[in-house]
Protein backbone atom coordinates (compact mmCIF):
# COMPACT_ATOMS: atom_id res chain seq x y z
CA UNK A 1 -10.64 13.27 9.77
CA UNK A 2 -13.68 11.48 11.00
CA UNK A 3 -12.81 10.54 14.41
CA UNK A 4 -9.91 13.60 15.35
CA UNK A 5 -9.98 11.64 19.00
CA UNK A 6 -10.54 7.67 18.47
CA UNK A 7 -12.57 6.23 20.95
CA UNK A 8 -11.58 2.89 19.72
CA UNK A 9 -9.06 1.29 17.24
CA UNK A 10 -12.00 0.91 14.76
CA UNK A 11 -12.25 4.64 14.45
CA UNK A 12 -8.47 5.28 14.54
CA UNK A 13 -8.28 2.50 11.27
CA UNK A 14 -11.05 4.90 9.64
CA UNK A 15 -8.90 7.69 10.00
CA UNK A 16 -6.18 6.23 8.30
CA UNK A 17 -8.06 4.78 5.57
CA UNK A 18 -9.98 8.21 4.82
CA UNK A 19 -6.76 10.58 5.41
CA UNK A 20 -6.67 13.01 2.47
CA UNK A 21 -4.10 11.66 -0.51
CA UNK A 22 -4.83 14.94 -2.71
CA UNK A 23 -7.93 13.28 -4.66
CA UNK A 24 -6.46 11.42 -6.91
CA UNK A 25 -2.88 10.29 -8.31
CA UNK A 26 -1.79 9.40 -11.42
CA UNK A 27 2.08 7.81 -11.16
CA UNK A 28 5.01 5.45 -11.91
CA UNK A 29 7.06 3.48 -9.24
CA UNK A 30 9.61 0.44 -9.23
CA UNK A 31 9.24 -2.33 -6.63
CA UNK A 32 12.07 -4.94 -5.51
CA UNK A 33 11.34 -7.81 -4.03
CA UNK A 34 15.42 -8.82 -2.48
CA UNK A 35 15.95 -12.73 -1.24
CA UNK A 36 17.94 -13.40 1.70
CA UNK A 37 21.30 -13.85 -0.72
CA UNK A 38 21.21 -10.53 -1.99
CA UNK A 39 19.37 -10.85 -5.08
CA UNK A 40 16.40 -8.46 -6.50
CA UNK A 41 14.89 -8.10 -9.80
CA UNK A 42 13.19 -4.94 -10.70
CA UNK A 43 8.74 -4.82 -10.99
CA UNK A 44 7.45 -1.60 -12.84
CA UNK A 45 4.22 -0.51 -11.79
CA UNK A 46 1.91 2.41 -13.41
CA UNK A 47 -0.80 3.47 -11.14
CA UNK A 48 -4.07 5.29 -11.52
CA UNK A 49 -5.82 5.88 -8.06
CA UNK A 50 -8.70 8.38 -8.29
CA UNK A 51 -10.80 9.07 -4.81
CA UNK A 52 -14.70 9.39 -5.17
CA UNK A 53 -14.40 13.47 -4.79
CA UNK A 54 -12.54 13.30 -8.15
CA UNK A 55 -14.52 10.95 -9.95
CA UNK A 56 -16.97 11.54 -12.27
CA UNK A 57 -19.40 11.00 -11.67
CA UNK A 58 -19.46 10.44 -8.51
CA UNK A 59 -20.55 7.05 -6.80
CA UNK A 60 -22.23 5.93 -3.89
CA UNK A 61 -19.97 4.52 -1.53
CA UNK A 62 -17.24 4.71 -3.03
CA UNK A 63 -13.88 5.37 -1.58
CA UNK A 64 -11.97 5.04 -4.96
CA UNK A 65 -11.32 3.93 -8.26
CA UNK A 66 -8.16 2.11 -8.73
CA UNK A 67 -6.46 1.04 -12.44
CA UNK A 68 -2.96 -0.88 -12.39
CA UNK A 69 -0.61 -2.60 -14.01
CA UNK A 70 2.65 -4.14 -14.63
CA UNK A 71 5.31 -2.30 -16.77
CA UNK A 72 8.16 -4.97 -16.12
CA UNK A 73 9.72 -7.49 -15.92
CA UNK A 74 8.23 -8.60 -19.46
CA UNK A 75 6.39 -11.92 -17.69
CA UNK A 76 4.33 -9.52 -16.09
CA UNK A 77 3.60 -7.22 -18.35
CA UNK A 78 0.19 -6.62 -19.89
CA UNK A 79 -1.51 -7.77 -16.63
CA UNK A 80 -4.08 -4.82 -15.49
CA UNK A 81 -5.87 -4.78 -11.93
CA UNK A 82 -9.02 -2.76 -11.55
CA UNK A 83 -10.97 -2.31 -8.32
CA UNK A 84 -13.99 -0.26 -6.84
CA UNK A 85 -13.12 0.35 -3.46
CA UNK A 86 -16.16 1.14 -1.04
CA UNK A 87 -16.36 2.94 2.19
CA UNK A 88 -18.39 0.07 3.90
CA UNK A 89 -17.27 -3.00 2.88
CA UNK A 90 -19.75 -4.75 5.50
CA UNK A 91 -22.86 -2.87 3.00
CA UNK A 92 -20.75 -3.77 -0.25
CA UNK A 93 -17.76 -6.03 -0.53
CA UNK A 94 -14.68 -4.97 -2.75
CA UNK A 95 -15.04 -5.71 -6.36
CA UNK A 96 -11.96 -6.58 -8.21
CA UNK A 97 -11.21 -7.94 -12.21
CA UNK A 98 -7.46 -8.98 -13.80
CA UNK A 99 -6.71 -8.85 -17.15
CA UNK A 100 -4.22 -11.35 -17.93
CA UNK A 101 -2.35 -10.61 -21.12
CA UNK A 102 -1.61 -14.65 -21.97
CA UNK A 103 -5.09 -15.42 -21.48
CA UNK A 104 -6.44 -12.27 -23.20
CA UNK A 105 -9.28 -11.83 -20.85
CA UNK A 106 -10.79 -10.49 -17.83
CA UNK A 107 -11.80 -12.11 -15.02
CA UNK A 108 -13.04 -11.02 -11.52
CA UNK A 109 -10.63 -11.20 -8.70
CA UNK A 110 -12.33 -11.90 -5.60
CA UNK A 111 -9.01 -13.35 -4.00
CA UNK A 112 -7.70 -9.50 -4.43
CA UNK A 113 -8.09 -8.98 -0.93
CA UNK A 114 -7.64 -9.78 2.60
CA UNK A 115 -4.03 -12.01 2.61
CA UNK A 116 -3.82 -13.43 -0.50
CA UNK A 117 -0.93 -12.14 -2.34
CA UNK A 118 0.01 -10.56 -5.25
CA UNK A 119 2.44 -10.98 -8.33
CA UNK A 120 5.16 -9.23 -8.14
CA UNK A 121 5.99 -9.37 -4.45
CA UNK A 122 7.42 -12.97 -3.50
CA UNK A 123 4.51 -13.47 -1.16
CA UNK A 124 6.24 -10.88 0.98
CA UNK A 125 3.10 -8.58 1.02
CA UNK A 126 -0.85 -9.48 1.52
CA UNK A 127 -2.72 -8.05 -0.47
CA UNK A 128 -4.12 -5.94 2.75
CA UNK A 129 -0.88 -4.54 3.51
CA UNK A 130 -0.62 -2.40 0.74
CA UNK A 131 -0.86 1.07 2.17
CA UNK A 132 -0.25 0.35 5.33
CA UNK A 133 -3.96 -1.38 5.84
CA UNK A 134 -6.53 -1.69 3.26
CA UNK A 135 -9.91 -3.50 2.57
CA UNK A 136 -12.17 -4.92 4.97
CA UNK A 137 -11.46 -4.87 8.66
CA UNK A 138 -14.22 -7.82 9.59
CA UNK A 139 -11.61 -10.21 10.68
CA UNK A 140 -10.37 -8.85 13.32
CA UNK A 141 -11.44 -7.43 16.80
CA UNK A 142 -9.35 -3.90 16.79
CA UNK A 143 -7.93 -2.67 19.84
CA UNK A 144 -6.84 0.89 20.52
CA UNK A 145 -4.02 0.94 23.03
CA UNK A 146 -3.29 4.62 23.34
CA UNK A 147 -0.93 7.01 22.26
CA UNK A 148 2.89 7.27 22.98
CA UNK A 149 6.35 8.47 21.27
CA UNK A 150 8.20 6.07 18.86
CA UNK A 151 10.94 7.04 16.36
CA UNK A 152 9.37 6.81 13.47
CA UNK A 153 10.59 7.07 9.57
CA UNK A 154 10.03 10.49 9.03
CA UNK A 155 10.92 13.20 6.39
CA UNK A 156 12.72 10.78 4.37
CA UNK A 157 13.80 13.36 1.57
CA UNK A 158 17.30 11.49 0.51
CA UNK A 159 15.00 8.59 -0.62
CA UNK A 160 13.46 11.33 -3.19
CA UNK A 161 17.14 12.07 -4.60
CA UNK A 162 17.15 11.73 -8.50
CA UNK A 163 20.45 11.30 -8.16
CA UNK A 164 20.21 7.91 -6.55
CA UNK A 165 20.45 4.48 -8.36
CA UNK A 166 18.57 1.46 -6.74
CA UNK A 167 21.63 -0.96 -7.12
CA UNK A 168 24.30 1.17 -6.06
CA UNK A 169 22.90 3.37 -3.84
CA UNK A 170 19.71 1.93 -2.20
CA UNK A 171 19.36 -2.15 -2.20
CA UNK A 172 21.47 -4.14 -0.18
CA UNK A 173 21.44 -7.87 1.46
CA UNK A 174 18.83 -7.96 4.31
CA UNK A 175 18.08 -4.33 3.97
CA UNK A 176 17.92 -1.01 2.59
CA UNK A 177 20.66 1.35 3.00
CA UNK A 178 19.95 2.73 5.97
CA UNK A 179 21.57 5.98 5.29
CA UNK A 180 18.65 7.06 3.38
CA UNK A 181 16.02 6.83 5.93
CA UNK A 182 15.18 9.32 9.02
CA UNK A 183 13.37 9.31 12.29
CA UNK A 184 11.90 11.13 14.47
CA UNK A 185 10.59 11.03 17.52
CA UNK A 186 6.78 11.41 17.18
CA UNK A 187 2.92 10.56 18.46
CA UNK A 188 1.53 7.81 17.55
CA UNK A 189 -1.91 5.96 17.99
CA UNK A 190 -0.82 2.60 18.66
CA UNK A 191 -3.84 0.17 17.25
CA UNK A 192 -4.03 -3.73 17.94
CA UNK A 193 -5.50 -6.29 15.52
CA UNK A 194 -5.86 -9.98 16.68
CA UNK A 195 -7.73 -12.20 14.37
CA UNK A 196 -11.46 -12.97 15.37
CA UNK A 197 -11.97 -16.80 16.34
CA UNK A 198 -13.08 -18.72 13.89
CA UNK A 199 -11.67 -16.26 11.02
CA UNK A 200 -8.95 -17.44 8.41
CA UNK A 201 -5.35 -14.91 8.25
CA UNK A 202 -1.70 -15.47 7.83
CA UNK A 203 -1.40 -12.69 10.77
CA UNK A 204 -2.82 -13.47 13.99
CA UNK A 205 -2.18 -10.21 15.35
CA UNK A 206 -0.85 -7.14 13.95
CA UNK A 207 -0.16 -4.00 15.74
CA UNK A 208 -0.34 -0.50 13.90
CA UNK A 209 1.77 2.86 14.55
CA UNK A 210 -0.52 5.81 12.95
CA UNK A 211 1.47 9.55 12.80
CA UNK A 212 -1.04 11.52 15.10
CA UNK A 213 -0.67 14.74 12.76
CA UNK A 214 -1.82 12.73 9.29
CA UNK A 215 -3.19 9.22 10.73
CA UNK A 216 -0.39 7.77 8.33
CA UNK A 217 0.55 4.33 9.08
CA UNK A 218 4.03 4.65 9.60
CA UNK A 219 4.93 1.20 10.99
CA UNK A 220 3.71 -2.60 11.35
CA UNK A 221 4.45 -5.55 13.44
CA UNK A 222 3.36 -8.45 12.55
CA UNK A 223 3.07 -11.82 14.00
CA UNK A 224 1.70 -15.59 12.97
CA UNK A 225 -0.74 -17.67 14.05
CA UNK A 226 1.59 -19.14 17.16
CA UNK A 227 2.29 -15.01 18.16
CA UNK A 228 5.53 -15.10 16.72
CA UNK A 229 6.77 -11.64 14.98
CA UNK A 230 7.25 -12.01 11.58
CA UNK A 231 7.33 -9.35 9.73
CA UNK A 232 7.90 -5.89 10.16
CA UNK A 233 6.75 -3.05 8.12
CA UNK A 234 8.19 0.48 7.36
CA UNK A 235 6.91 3.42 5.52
CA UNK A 236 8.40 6.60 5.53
CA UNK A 237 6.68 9.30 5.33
CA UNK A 238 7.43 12.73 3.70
CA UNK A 239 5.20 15.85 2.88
CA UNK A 240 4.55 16.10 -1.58
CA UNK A 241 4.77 19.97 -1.29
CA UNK A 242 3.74 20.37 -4.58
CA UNK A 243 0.39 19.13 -3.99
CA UNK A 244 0.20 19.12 -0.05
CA UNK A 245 0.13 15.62 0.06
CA UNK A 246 1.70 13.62 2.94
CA UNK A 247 2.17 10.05 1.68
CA UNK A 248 4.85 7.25 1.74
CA UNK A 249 8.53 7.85 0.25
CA UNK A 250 8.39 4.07 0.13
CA UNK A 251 6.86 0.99 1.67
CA UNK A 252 9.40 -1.46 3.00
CA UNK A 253 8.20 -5.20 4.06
CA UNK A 254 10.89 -7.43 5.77
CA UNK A 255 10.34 -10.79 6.32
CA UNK A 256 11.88 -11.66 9.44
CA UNK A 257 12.25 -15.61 9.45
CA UNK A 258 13.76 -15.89 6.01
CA UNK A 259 15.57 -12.12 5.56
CA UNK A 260 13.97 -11.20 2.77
CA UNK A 261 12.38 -7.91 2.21
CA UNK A 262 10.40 -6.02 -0.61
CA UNK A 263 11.19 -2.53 -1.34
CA UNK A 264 8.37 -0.68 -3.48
CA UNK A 265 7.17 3.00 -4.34
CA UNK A 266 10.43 4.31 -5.66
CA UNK A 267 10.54 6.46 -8.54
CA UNK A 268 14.44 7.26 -8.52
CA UNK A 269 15.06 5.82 -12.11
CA UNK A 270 11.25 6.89 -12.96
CA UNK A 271 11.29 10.24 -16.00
CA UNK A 272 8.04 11.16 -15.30
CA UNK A 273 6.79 13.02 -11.77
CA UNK A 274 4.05 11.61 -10.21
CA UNK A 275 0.74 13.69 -10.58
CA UNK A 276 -1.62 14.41 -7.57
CA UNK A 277 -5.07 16.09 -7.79
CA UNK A 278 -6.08 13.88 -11.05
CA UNK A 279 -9.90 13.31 -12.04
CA UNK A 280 -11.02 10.67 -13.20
CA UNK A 281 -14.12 9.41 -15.47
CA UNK A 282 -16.15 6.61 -13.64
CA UNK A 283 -16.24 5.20 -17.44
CA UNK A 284 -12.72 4.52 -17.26
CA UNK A 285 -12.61 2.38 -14.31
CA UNK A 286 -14.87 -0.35 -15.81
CA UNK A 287 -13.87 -3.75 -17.01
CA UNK A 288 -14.01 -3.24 -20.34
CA UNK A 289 -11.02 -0.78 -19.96
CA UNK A 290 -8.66 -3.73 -18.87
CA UNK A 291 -8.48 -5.02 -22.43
CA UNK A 292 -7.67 -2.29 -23.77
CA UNK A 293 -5.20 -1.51 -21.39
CA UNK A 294 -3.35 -4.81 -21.57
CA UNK A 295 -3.34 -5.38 -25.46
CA UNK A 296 -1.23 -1.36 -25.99
């Protein structure tokens, strides 16, 4: 952890950005976007994330290597993401390519970041959402205003079970089932984004909960240009034992003006286990891969 006590919200973002996630992780998921009627269609994902200690070699400022792409529904499949993630993003922006399987091929991204959005969600996620916060912070003026107890979505095991299936057991109107999810009462940093004058966002102000133990972002508010909340964001968090990872049991964005919600990272109906401490080849995670990729 860089900054073990913030001084500012700045530092306490770093943290969160930097927390160890076991080097590298190799995985499967299913995502859900659900409408305000009740509705939900299913969005495979395969993911390939591999964190500049595990790459080889390694590069300079880089935080990590990441490969995607879509395994379902079949109008999405085929469609690869790469991106190069630095650590300062103020001495190297993000780079970013798409292979798009209709068009057969690649193309930088540059809109990959910051609150564009991406297929597969219903616009119910920017693109610097995923994982709690990602990318470049330069838009906003970050606020750190202090530490306090909130229950938080913690130990979420039953939203491991194998034995669950998403449209029985977990999806339903407006929400999850909230059976499956567990709180505690726990620290938390509390950080505060507003958007810088003269900057471009969908958010005008966002405010962060980080666990103190693993400067996880745990949960979001939201709000609009006109500081109305508008979406709120939960991700619980459980500890991987196998690998002594904590990370997310599963990311959950609700959209509070229209009742819609996305529910993503679940592996319930998913064969194969996810696999932390992967490496990586820096060879692998260059746009010539995408083709390739897309076209198996």
């Amino acid at each position: 952890t860089p900054f073990p006590i913030p001084k500012n919200g700045m530092e306490a973002i770093w943290n969160h950005t930097l927390r160890y996630l076991g080097g590298g992780v190799d995985r499967n998921y299913h995502s859900f976007p659900v409408r305000a009627n009740g509705d939900f269609y299913k969005i495979g994902v395969h993911e390939y994330r591999i964190f500049n200690q595990n790459m080889d070699p390694p590069q300079d400022n880089l935080l990590l290597g990441f490969l995607s792409y879509f395994t379902a529904p079949a109008t999405l499949e085929g469609t690869v993401f790469l991106v190069h993630e630095p650590v300062d993003q103020v001495k190297q922006t993000r780079s970013a390519w798409i292979y798009n399987a209709g068009q057969r091929r690649v193309r930088r991204a540059p809109d990959l970041a910051y609150d564009n959005v991406n297929d597969g969600t219903e616009g119910l996620r920017t693109t610097d959402d995923f994982d709690g916060f990602n990318g470049a912070p330069d838009r906003y003026d970050w606020k750190l205003v202090g530490k306090k107890e909130v229950y938080v979505p913690y130990n979420s095991y039953r939203l491991a079970d194998k034995k669950l299936r998403y449209k029985e057991d977990m999806i339903r109107k407006n929400t999850i089932n909230s059976d499956l999810l567990r709180y505690e009462l726990h620290r938390v940093w509390v950080v505060e984004a507003n958007l810088k004058a003269g900057s471009k966002h969908v958010y005008g102000k966002r405010v962060f909960y980080l666990d103190e133990d693993t400067w996880t972002m745990v949960l979001g508010d939201k709000y609009d240009t006109r500081n109305q909340l508008w979406r709120v964001h939960i991700h619980p968090l459980i500890q991987f034992y196998d690998a002594k990872v904590p990370w997310y049991r599963a990311n959950i964005w609700h959209d509070l003006t229209n009742n819609s919600y996305l529910f993503s990272l679940l592996d319930n109906e998913v064969k194969q286990p996810w696999k932390f401490g992967e490496k990586g080849r820096w060879g692998d995670f260059q746009p010539d891969a995408l083709r390739r990729i897309g076209t198996k």
